[in-house]
C-alpha atoms as a PDB file:
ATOM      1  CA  UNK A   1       4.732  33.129 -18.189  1.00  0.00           C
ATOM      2  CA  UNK A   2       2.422  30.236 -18.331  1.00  0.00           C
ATOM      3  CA  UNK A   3      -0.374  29.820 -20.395  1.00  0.00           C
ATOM      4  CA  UNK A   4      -2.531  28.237 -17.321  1.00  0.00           C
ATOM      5  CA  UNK A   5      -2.971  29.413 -13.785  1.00  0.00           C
ATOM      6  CA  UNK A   6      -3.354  26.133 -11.548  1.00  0.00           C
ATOM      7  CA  UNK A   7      -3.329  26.128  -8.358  1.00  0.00           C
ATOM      8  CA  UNK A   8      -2.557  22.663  -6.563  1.00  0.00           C
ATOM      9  CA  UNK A   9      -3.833  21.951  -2.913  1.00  0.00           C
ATOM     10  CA  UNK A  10      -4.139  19.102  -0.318  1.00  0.00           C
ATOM     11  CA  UNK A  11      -6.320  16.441  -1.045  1.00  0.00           C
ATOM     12  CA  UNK A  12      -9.527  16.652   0.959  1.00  0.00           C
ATOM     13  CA  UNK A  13     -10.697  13.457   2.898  1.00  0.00           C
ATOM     14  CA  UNK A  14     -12.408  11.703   0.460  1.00  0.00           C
ATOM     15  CA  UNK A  15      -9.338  12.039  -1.262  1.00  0.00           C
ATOM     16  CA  UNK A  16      -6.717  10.549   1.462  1.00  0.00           C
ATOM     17  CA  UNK A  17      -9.160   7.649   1.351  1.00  0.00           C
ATOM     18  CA  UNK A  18      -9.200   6.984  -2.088  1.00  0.00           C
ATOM     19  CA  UNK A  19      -5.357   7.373  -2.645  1.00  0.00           C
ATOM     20  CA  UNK A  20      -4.828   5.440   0.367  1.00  0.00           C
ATOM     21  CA  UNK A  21      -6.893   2.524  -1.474  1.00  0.00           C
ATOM     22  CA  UNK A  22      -5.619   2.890  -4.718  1.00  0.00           C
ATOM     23  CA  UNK A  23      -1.918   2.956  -3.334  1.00  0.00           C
ATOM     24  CA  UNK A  24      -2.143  -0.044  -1.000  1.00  0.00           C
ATOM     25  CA  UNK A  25      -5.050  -2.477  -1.638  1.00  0.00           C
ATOM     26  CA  UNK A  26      -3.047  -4.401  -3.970  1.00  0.00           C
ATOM     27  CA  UNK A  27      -0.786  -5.484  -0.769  1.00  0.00           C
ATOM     28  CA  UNK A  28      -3.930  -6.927   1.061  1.00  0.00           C
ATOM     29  CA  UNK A  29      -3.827  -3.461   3.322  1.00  0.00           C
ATOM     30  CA  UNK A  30      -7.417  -2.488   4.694  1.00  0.00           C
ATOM     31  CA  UNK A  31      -8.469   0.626   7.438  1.00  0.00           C
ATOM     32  CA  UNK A  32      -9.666  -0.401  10.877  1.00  0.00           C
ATOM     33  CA  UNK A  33     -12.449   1.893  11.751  1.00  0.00           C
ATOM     34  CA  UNK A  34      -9.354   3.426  13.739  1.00  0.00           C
ATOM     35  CA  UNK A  35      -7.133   3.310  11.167  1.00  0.00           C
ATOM     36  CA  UNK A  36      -9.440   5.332   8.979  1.00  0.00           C
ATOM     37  CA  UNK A  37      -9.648   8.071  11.496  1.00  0.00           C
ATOM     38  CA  UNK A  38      -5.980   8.654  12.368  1.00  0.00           C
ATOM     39  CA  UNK A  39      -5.860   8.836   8.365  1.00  0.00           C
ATOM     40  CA  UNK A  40      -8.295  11.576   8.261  1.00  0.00           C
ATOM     41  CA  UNK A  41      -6.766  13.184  11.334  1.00  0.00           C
ATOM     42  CA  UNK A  42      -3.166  13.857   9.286  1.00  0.00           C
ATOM     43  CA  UNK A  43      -3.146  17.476   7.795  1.00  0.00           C
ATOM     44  CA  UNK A  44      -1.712  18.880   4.514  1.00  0.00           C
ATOM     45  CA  UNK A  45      -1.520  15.197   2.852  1.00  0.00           C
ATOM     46  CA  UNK A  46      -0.258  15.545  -1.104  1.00  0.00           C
ATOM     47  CA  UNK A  47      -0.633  12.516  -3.737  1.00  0.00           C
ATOM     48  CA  UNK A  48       3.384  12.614  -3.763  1.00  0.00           C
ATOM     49  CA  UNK A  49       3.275  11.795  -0.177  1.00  0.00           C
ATOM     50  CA  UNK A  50       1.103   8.455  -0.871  1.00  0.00           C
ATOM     51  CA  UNK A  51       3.427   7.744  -4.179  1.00  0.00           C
ATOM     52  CA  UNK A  52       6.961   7.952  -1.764  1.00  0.00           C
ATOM     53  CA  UNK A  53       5.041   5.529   1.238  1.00  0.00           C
ATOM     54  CA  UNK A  54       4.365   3.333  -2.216  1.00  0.00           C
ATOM     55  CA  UNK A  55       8.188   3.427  -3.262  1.00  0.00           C
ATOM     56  CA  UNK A  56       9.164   3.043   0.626  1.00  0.00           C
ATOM     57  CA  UNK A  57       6.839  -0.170   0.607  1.00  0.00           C
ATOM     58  CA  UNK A  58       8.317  -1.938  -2.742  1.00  0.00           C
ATOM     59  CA  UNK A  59      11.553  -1.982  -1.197  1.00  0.00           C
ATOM     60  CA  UNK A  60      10.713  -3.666   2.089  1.00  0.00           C
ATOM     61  CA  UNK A  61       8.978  -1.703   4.409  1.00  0.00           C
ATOM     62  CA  UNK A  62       5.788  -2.471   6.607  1.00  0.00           C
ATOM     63  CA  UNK A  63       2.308  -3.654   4.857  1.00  0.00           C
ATOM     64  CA  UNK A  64       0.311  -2.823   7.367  1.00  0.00           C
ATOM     65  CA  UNK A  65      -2.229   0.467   7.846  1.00  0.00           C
ATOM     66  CA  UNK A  66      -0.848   1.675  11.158  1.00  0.00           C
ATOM     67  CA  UNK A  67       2.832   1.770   9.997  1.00  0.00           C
ATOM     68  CA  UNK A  68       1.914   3.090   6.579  1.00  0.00           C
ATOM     69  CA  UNK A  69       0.092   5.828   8.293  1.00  0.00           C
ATOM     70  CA  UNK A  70       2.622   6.445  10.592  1.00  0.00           C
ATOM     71  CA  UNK A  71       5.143   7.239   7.089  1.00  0.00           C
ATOM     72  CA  UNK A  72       2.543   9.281   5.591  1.00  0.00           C
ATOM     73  CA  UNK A  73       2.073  11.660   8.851  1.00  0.00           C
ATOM     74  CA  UNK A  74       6.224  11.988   8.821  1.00  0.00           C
ATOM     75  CA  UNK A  75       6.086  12.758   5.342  1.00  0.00           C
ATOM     76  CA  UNK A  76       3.085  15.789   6.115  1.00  0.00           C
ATOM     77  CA  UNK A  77       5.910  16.745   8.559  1.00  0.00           C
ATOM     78  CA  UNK A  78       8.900  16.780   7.040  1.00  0.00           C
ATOM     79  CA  UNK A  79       6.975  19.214   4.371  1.00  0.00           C
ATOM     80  CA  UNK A  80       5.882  21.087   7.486  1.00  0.00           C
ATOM     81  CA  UNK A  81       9.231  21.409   9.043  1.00  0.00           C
ATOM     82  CA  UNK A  82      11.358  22.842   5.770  1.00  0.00           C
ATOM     83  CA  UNK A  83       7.895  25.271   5.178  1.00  0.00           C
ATOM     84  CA  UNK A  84       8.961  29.110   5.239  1.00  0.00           C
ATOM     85  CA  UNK A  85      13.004  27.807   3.975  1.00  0.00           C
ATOM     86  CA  UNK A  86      14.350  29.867   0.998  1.00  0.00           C
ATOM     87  CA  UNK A  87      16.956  27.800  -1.861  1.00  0.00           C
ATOM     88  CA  UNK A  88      19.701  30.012  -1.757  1.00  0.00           C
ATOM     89  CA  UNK A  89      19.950  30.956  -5.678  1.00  0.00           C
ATOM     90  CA  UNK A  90      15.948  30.281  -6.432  1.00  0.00           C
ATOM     91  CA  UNK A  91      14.799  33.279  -4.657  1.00  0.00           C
ATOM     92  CA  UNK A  92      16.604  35.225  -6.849  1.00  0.00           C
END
């Protein structure tokens, strides 16, 4: 048993923004008024999901907002597509 209970969610809005500034401002990225809403339109966004897009970027990917958007929605929906799947051996 643990000695805490914590329970660990999505980040809200305000959050996606923050991370998203955080994360990528230090490569010269900025949101288009556009850009900022397609961010706030992806669903079920974790701080992992920011920190791979990071990793993806240091080795050579895109440095702009659209494309890193574009990785962090594929990343909501790759969590989204293995949702409900059991670890044969953890359910145990």
């Amino acid at each position: 048993r643990f000695a805490f209970k914590v329970r660990f969610s999505y980040l809200k809005p305000e959050g996606q923004l923050a991370l998203f500034e955080r994360y990528f401002a230090s490569f010269g990225v900025t949101l288009s008024p556009e850009d900022r809403e397609r961010l706030l339109g992806v669903r079920d966004l974790a701080p992992g999901d920011f920190k791979v897009v990071l990793q993806q970027l240091a080795y050579g990917g895109v440095r702009d907002a659209a494309a890193l958007i574009g990785a962090l929605e594929a990343e909501a929906r790759s969590r989204a597509d293995r949702a409900g799947r059991v670890v044969k051996g953890l359910s145990d």
